[in-house]
Protein backbone atom coordinates (compact mmCIF):
# COMPACT_ATOMS: atom_id res chain seq x y z
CA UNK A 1 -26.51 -21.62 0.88
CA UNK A 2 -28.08 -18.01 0.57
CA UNK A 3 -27.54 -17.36 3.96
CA UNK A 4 -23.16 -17.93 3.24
CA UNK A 5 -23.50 -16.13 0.19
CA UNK A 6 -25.27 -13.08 1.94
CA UNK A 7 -22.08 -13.19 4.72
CA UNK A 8 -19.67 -13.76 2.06
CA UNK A 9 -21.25 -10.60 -0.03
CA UNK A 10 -21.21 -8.87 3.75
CA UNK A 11 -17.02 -9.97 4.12
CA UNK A 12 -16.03 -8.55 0.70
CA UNK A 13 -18.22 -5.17 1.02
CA UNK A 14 -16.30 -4.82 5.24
CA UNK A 15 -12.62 -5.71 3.56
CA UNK A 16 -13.78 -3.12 0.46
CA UNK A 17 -14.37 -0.65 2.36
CA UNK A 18 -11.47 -1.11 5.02
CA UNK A 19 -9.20 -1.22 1.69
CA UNK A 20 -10.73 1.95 0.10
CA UNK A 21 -9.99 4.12 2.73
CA UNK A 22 -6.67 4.60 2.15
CA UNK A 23 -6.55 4.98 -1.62
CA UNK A 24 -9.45 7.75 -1.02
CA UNK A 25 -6.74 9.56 1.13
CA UNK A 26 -4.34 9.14 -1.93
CA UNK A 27 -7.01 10.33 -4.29
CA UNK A 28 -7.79 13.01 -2.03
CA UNK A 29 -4.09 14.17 -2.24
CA UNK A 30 -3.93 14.05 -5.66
CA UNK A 31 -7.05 16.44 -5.62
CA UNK A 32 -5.10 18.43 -3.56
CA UNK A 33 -2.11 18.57 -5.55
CA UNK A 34 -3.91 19.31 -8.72
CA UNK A 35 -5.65 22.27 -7.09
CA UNK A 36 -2.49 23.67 -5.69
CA UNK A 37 -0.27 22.91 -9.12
CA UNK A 38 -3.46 24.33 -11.17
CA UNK A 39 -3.54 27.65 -9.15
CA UNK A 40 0.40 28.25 -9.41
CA UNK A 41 0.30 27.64 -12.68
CA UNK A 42 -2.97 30.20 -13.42
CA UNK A 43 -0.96 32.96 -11.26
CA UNK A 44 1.62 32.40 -14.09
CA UNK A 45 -0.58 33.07 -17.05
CA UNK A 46 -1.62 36.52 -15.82
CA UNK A 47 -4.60 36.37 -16.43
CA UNK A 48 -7.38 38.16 -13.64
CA UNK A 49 -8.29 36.70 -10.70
CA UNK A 50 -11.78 37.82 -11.44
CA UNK A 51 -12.30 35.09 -14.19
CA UNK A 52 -10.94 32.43 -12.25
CA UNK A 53 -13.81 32.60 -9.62
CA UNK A 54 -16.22 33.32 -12.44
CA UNK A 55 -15.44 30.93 -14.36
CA UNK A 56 -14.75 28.38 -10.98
CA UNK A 57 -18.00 26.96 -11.02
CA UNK A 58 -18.81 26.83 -14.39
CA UNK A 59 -17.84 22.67 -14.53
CA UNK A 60 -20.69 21.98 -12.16
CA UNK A 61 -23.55 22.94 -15.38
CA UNK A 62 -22.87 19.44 -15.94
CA UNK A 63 -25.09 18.57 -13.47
CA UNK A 64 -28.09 19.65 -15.87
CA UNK A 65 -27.27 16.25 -17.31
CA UNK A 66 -29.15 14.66 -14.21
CA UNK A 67 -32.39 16.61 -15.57
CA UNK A 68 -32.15 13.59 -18.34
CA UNK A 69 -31.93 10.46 -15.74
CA UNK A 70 -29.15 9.57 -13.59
CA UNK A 71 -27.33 7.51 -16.57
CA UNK A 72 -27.16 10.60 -19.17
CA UNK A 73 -25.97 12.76 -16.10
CA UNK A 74 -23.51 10.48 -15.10
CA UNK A 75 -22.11 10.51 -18.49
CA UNK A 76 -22.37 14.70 -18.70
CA UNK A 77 -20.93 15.34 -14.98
CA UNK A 78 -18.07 12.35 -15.94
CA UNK A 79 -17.25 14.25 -19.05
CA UNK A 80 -16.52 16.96 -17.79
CA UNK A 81 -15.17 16.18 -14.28
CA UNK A 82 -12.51 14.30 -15.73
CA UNK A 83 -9.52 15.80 -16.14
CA UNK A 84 -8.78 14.46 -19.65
CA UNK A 85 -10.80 17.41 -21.19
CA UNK A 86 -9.15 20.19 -19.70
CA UNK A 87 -5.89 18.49 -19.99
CA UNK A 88 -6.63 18.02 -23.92
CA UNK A 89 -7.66 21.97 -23.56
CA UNK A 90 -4.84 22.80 -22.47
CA UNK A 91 -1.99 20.88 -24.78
CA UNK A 92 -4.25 22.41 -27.56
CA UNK A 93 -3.40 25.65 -26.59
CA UNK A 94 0.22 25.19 -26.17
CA UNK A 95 0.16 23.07 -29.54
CA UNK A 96 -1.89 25.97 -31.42
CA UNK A 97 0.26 29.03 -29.66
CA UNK A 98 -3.19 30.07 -27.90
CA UNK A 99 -1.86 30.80 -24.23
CA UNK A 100 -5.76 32.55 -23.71
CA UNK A 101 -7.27 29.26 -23.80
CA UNK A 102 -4.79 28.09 -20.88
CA UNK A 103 -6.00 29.82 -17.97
CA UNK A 104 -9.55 28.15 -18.84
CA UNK A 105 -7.66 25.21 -18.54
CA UNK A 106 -6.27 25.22 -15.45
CA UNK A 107 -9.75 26.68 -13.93
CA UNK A 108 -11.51 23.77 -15.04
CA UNK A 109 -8.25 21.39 -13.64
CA UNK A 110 -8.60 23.37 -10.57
CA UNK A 111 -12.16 23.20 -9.42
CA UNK A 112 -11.99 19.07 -10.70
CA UNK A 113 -9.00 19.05 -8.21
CA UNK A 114 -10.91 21.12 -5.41
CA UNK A 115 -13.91 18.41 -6.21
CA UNK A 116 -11.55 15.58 -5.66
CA UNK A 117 -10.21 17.08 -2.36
CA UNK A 118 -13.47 17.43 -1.08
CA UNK A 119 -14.64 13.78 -1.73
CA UNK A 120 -16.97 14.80 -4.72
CA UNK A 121 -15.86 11.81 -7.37
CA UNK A 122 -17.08 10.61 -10.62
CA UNK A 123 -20.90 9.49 -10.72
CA UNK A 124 -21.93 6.34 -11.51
CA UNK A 125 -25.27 5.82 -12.63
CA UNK A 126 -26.88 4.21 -9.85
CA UNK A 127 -27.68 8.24 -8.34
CA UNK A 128 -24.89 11.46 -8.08
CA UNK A 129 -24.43 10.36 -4.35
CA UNK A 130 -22.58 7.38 -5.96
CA UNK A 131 -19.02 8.21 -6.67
CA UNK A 132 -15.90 6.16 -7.44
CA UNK A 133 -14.83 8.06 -3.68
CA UNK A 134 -17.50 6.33 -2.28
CA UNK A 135 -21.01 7.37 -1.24
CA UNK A 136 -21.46 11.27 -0.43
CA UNK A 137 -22.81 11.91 3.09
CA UNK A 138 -22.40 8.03 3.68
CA UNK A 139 -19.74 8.94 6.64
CA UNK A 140 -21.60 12.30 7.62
CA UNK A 141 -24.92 10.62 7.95
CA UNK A 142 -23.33 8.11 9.74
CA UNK A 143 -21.25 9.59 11.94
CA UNK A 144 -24.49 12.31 12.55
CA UNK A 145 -27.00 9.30 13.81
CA UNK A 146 -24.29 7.63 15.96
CA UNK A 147 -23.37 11.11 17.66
């Protein structure tokens, strides 16, 4: 009985992963687009080139959150690698006729959108490897130890 359970466990996790491979392309794109849409939009707002890269990195602090266990850092990193904050940021500053808050904005959108590109998803609290884009270096490792 353990032993069909184990290959039923073994099944779901092959047709998970054959099914997530796609909608990781999709997410990628959309990490993509945000990027691209996020940058056109900061060349808009006139504001220097010089804060955007630095201020680019700035969303990545989160990661002090680890420093409190994987399950506060999680949290931290999710909070602000999500792009409802900047979004809310950024309809603020339309709604309160403060276009200098905007290009902070679309910095923040941007490097969340560079992040997705790149395969760097929200944590979940198992470890920061652990992403909703699957496992980082999961592929890379792989692909290293079978070369």
């Amino acid at each position: 009985m353990a032993q069909e359970t184990s290959k039923a466990n073994q099944g779901a996790a092959a047709l998970a992963t054959m099914a997530a491979a796609p909608v990781n392309h999709l997410l990628r794109l959309e990490g993509l687009a945000a990027a691209a849409l996020s940058a056109v939009l900061y060349a808009h707002t006139g504001a220097s080139w010089w804060l955007f890269a630095a201020l680019w990195l700035t969303p990545d602090l989160s990661m002090l959150g680890y420093l409190g266990g994987s399950n506060l850092g999680s949290r931290v990193y999710n909070a602000i690698h999500s792009y409802t904050t900047p979004a809310a940021l950024a309809v603020t500053a339309l709604l309160v006729h403060s276009p200098a808050l905007l290009p902070f904005a679309l910095i923040w959108m941007n490097h969340i959108g560079v992040d997705r590109l790149l395969g760097y998803g929200l944590k979940y609290p198992a470890g920061f490897q652990w992403t909703h884009l699957g496992k980082l270096g999961g592929r890379r490792s792989q692909a290293i130890q079978e070369g």
